[in-house]
N, C-alpha and C. Protein backbone atom coordinates (compact mmCIF):
# COMPACT_ATOMS: atom_id res chain seq x y z
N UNK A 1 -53.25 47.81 53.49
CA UNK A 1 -53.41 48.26 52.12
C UNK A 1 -52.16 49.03 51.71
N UNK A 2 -51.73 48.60 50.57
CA UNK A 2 -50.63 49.67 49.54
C UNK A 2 -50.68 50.84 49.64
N UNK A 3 -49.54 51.66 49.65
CA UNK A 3 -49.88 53.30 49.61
C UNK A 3 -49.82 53.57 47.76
N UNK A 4 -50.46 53.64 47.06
CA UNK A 4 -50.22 53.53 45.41
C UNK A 4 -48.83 54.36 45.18
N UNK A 5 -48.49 53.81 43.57
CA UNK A 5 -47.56 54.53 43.43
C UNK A 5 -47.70 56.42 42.90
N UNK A 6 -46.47 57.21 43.14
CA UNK A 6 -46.43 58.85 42.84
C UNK A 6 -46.96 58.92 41.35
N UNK A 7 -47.45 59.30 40.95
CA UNK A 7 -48.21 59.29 39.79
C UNK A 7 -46.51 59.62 38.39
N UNK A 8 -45.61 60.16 39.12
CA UNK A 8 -44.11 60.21 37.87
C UNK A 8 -43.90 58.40 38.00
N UNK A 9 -44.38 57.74 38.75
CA UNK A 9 -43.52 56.46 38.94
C UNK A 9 -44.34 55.74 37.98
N UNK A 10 -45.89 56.23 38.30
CA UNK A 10 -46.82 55.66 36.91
C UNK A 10 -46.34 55.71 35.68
N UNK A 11 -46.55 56.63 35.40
CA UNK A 11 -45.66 56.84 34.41
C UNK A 11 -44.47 56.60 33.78
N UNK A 12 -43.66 56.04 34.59
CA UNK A 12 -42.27 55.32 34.45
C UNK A 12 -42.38 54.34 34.08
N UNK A 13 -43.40 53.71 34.81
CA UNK A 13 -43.61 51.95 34.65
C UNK A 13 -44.75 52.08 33.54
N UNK A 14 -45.09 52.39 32.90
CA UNK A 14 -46.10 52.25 32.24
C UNK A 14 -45.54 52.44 30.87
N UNK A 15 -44.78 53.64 30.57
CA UNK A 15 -43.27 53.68 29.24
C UNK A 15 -42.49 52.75 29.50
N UNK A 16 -42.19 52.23 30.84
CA UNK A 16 -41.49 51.11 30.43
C UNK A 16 -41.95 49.54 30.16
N UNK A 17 -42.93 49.65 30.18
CA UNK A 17 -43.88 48.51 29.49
C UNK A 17 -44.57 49.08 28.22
N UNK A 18 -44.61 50.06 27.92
CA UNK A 18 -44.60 49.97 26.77
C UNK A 18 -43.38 50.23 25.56
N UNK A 19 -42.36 50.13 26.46
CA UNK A 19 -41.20 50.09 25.65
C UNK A 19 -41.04 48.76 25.27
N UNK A 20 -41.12 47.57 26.44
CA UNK A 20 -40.92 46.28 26.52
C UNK A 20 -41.91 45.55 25.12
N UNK A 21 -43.19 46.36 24.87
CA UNK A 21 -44.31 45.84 24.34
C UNK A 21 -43.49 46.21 22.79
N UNK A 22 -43.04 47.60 22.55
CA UNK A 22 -42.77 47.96 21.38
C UNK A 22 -41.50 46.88 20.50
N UNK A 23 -40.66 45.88 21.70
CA UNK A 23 -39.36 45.54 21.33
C UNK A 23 -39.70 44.02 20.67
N UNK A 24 -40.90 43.23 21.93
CA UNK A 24 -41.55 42.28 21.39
C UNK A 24 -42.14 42.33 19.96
N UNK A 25 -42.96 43.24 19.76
CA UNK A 25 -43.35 43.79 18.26
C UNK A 25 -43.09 44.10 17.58
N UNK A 26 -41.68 43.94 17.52
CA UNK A 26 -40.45 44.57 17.02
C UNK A 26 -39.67 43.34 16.01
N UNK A 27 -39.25 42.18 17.20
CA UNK A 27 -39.06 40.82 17.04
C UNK A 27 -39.75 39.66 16.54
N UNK A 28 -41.11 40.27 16.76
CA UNK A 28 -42.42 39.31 16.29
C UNK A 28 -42.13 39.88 14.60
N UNK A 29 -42.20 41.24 14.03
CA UNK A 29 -42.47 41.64 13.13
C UNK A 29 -41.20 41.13 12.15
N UNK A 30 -40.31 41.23 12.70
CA UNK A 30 -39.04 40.52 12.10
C UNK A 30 -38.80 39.00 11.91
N UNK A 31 -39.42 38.34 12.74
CA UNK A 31 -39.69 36.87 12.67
C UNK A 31 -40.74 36.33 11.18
N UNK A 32 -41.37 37.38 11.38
CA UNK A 32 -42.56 37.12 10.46
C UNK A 32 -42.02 37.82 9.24
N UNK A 33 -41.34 38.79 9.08
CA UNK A 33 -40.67 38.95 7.78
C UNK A 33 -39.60 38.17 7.13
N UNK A 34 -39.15 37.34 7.90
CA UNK A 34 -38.33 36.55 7.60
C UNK A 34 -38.53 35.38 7.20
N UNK A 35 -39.79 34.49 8.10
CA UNK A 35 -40.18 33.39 7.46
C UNK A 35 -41.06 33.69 6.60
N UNK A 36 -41.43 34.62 5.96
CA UNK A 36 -42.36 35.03 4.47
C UNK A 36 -41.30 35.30 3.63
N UNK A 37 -40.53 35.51 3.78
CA UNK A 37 -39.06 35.62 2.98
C UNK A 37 -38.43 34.50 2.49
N UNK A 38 -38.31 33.51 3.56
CA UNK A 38 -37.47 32.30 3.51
C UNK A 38 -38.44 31.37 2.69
N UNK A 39 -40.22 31.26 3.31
CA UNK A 39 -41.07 30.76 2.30
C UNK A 39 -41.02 31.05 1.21
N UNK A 40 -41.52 32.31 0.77
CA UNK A 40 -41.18 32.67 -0.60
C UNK A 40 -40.28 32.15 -1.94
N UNK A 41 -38.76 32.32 -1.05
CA UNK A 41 -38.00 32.01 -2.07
C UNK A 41 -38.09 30.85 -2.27
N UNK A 42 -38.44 29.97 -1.12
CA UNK A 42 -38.17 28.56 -1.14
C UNK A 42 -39.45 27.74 -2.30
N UNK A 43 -40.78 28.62 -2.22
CA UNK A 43 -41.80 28.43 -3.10
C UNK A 43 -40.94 29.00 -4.57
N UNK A 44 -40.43 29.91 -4.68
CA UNK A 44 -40.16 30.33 -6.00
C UNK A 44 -39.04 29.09 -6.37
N UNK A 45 -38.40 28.83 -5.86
CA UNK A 45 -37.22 28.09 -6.40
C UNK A 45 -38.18 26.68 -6.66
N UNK A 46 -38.32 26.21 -6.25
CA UNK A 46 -39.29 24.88 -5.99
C UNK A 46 -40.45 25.04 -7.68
N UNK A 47 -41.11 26.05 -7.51
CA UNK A 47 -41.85 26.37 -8.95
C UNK A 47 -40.92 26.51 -10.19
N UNK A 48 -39.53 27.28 -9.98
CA UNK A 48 -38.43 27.29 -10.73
C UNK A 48 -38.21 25.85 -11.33
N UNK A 49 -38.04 25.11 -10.13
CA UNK A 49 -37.39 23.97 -10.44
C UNK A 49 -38.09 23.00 -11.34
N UNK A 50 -39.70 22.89 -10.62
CA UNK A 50 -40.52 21.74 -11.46
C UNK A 50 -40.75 22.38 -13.23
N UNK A 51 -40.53 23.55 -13.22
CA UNK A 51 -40.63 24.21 -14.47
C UNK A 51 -39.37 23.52 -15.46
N UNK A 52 -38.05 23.91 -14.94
CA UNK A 52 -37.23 23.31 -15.48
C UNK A 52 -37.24 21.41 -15.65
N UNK A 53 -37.75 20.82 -14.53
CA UNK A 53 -38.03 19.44 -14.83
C UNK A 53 -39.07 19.30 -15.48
N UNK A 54 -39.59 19.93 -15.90
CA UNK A 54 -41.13 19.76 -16.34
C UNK A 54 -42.19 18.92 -15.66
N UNK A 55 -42.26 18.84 -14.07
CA UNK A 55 -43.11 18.32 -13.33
C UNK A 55 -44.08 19.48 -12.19
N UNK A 56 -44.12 20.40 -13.43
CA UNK A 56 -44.96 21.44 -12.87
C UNK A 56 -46.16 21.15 -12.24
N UNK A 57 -46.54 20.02 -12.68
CA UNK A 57 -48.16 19.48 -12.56
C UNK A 57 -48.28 18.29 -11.38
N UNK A 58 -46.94 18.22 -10.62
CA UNK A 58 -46.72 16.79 -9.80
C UNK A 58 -47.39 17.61 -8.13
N UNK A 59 -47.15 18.60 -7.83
CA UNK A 59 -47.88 18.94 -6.53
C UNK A 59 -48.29 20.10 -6.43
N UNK A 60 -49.52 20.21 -7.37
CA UNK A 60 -50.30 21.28 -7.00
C UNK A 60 -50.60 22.16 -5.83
N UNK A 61 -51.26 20.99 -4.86
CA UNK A 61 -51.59 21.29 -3.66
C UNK A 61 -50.78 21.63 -2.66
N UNK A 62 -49.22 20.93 -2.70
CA UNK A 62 -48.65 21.41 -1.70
C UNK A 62 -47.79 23.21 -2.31
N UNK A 63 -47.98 23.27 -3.75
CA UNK A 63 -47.76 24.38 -3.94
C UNK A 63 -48.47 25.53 -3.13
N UNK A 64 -49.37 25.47 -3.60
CA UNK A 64 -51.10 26.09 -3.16
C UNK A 64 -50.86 26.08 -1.91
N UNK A 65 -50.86 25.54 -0.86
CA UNK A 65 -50.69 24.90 0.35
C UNK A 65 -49.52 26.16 1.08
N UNK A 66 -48.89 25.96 0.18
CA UNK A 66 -47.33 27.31 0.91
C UNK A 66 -47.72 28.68 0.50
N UNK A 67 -48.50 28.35 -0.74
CA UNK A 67 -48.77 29.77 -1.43
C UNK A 67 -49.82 30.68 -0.26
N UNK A 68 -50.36 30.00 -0.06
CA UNK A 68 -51.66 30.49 1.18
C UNK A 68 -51.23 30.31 2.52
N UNK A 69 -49.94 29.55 2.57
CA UNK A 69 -49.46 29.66 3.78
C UNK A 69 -48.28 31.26 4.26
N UNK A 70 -47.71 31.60 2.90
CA UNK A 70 -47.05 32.64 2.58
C UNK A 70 -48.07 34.05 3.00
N UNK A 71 -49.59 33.83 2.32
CA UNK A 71 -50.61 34.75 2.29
C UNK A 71 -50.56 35.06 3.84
N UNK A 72 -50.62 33.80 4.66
CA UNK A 72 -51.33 33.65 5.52
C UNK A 72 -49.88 34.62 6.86
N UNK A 73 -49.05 34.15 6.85
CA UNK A 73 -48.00 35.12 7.30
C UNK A 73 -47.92 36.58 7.16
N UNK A 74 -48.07 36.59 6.01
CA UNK A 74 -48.26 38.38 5.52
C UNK A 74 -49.36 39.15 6.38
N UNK A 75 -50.10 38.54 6.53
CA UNK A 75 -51.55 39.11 6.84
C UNK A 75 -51.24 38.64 9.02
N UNK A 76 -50.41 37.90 9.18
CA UNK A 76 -50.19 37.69 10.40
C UNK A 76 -49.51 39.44 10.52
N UNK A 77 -48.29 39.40 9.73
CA UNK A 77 -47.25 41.00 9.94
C UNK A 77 -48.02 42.07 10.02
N UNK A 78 -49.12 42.44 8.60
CA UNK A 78 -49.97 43.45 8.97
C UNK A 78 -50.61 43.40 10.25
N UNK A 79 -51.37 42.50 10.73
CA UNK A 79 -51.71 42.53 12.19
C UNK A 79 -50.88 43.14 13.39
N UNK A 80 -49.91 42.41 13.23
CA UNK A 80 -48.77 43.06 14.29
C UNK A 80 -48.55 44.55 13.99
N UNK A 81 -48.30 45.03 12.72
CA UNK A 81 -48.45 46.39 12.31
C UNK A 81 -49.50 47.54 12.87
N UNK A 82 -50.52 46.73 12.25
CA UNK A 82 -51.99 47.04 13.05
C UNK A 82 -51.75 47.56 14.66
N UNK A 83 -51.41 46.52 15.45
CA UNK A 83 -51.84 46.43 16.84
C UNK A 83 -50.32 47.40 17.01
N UNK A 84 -49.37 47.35 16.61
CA UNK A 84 -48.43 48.31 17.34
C UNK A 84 -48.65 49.85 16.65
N UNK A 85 -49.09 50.28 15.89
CA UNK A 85 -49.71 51.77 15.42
C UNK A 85 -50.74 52.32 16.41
N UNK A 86 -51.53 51.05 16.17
CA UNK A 86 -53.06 51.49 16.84
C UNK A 86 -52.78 51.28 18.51
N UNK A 87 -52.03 50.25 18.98
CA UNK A 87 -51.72 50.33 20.10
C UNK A 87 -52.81 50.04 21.25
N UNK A 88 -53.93 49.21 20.61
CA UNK A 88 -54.61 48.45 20.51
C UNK A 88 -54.69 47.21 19.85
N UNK A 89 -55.43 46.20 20.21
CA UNK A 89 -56.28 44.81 19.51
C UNK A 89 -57.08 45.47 18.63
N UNK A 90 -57.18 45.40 17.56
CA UNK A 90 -58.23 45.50 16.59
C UNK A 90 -58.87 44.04 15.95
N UNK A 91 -60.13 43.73 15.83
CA UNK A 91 -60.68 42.42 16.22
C UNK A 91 -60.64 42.29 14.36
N UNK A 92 -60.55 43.25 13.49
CA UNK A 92 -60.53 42.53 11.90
C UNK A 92 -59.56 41.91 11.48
N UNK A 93 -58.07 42.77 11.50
CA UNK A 93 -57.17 42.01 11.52
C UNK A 93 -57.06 40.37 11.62
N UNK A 94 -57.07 40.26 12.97
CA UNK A 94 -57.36 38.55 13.29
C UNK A 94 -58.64 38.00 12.64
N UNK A 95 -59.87 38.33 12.61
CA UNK A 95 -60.62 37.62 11.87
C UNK A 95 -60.19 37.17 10.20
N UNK A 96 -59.24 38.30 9.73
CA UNK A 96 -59.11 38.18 8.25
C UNK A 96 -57.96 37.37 8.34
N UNK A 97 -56.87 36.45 9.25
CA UNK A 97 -56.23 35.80 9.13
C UNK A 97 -56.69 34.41 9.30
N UNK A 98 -57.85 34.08 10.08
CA UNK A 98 -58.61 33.44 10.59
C UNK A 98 -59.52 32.60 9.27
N UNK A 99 -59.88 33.92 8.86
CA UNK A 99 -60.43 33.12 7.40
C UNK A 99 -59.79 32.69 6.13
N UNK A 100 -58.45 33.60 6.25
CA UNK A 100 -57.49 33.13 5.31
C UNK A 100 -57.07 31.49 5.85
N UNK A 101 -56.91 31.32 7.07
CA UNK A 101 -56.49 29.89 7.19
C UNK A 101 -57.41 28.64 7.21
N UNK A 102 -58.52 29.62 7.68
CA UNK A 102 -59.90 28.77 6.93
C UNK A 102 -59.70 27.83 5.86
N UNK A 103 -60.22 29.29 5.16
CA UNK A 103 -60.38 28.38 3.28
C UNK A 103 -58.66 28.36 2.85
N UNK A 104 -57.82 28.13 3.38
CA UNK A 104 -56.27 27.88 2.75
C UNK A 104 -56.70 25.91 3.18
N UNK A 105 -57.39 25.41 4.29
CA UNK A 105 -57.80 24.49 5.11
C UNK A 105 -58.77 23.94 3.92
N UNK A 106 -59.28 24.48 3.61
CA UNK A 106 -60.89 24.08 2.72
C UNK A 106 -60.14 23.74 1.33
N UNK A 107 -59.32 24.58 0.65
CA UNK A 107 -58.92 24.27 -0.47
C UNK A 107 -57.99 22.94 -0.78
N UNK A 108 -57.01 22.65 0.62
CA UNK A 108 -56.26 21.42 0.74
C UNK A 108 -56.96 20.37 0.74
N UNK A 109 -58.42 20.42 1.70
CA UNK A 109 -58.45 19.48 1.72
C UNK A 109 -59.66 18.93 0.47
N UNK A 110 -60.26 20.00 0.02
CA UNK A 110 -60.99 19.77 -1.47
C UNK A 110 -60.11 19.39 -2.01
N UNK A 111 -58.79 19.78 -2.55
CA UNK A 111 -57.92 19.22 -3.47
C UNK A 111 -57.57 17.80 -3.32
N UNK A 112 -57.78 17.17 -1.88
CA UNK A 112 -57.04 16.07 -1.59
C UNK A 112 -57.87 14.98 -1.65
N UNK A 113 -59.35 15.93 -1.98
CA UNK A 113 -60.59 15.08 -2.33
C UNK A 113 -60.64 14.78 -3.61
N UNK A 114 -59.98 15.40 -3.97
CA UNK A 114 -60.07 15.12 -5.84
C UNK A 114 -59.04 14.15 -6.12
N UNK A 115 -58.02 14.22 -5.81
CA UNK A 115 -56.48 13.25 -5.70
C UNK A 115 -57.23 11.84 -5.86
N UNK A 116 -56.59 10.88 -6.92
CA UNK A 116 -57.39 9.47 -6.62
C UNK A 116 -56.63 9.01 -6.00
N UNK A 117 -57.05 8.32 -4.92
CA UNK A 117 -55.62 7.64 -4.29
C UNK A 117 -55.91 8.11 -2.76
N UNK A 118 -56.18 8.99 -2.71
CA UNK A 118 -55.79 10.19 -1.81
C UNK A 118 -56.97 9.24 -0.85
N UNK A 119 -58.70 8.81 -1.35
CA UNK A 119 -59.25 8.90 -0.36
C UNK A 119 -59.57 7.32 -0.76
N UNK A 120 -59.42 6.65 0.08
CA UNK A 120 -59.98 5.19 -0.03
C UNK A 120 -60.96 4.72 0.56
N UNK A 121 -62.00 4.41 0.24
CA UNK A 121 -63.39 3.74 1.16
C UNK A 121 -63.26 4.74 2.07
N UNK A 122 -63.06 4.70 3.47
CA UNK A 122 -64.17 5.36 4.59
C UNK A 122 -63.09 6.43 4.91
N UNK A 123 -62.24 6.89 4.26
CA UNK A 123 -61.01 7.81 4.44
C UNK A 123 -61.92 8.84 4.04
N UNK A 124 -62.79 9.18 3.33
CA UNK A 124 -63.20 9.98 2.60
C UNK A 124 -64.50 11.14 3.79
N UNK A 125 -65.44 10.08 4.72
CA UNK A 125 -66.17 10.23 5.85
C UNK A 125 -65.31 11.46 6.72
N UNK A 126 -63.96 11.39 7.02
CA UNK A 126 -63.75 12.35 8.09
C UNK A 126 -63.32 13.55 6.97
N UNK A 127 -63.00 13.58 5.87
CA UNK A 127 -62.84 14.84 5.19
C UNK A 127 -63.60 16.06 4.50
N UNK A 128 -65.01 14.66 4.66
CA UNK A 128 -66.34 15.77 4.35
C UNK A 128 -67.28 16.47 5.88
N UNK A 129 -66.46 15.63 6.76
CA UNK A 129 -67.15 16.22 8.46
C UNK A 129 -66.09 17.31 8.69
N UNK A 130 -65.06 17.46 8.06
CA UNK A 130 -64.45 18.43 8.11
C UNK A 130 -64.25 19.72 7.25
N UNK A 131 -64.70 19.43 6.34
CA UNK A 131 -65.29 20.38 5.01
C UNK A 131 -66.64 21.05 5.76
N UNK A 132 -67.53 20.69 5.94
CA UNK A 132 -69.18 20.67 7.23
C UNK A 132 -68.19 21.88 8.04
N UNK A 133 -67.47 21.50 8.82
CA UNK A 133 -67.03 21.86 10.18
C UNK A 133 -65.95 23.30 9.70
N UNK A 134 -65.30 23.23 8.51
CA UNK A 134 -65.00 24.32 8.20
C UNK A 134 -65.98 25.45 7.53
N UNK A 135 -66.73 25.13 7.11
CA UNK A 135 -67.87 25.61 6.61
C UNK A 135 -68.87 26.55 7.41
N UNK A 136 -68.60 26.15 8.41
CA UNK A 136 -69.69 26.72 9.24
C UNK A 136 -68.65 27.58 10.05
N UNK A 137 -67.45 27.61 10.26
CA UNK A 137 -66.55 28.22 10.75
C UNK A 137 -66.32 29.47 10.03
N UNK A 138 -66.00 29.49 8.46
CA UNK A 138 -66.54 30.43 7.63
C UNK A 138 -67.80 31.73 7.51
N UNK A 139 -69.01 30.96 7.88
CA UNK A 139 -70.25 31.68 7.91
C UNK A 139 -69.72 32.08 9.51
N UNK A 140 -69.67 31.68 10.39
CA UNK A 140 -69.22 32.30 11.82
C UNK A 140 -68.52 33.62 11.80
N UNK A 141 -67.38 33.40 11.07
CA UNK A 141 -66.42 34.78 11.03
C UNK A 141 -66.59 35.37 9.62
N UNK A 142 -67.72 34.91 8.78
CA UNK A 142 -68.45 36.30 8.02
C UNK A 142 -69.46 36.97 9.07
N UNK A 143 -70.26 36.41 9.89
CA UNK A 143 -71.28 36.79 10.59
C UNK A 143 -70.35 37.69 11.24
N UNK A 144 -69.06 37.00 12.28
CA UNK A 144 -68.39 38.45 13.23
C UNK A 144 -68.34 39.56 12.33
N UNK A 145 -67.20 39.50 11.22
CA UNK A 145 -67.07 40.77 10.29
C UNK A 145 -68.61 41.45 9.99
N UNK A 146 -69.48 41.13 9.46
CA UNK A 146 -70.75 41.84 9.49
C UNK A 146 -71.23 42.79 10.47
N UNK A 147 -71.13 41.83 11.84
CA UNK A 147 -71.31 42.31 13.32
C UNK A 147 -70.30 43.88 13.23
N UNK A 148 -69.08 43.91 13.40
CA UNK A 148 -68.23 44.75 12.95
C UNK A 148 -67.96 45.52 12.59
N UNK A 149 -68.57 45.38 11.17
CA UNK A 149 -69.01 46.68 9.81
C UNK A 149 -70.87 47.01 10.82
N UNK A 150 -71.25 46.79 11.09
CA UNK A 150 -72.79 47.46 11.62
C UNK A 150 -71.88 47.90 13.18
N UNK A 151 -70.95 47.68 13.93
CA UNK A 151 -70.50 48.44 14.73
C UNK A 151 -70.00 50.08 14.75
N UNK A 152 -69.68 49.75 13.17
CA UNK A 152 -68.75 50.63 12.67
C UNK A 152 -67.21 50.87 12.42
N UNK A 153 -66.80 49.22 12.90
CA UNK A 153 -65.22 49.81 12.77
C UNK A 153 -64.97 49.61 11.03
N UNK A 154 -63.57 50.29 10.84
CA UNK A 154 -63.27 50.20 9.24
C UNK A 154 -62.91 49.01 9.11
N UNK A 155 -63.74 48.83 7.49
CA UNK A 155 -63.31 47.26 7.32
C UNK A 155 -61.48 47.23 7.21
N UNK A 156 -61.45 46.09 7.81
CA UNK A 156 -59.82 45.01 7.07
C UNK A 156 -59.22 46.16 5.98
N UNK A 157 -59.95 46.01 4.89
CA UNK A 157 -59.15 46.32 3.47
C UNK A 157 -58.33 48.00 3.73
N UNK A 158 -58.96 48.61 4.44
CA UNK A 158 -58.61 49.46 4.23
C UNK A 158 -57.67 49.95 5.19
N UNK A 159 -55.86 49.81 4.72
CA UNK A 159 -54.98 49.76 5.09
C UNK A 159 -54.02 51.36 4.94
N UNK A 160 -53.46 51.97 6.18
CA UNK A 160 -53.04 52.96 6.13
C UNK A 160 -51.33 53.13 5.43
């Protein structure tokens, strides 16, 4: 058996993993500010543009599609924010990104249900088993958040 380590050495190694943890979270947080950045503009210019062509109305969905994909990043950064403050996992965070990519999922593919063209004869069968299947994925991670709030932790919204 090991003789454990001097309890200063604990301590050594333990700041220095959490130094290691702070640098990752560091890089993650910067990654993620950047591609919400780079999305962004790239959505603004793109809306810019069909404005000036006047084909504002040619891709809704893949607008929508980045717009909630943009959402959906943001709410990734607060998380990381989250977990390096708290210095902990906090389980709302991730659920509220979870459902953002949900229904960002639900709205594409409703939209793509409406598109004529989009669904031909039996094309249409796997998009409503998947509408079903997101659906119930939804009520799942309202049920966790519920679970949650009767635990007592603070909801999501309320951001320091």
């Amino acid at each position: 058996m090991a003789a454990e380590p001097a309890p200063a050495t604990r301590t050594w190694i333990a700041r220095a993993f959490t130094a290691v943890e702070d640098i990752i979270y560091l890089g993650l947080a910067v990654l993620l500010a950047g591609t919400a950045g780079v999305l962004l503009v790239g959505a603004f210019r793109e809306a810019v543009g069909s404005l000036w062509d006047g084909t504002q109305d040619a891709d809704i969905v893949g607008r929508l599609d980045r717009l909630l994909l943009i959402l959906l990043v943001v709410e990734l950064l607060y998380t990381v924010q989250v977990s390096f403050r708290e210095r902990t996992l906090v389980p709302g965070p991730f659920l509220l990104v979870g459902l953002i990519a949900v229904i960002r999922r639900v709205l594409v593919v409703t939209a793509a249900l409406g598109h004529p063209g989009t669904t031909g004869g039996t094309a249409i069968e796997p998009l409503l088993w998947e509408l079903g299947v997101l659906s119930a994925l939804i009520l799942a991670i309202a049920v966790a958040f519920a679970l949650l709030r009767k635990r007592g932790e603070a909801p999501v919204g309320e951001r320091a």
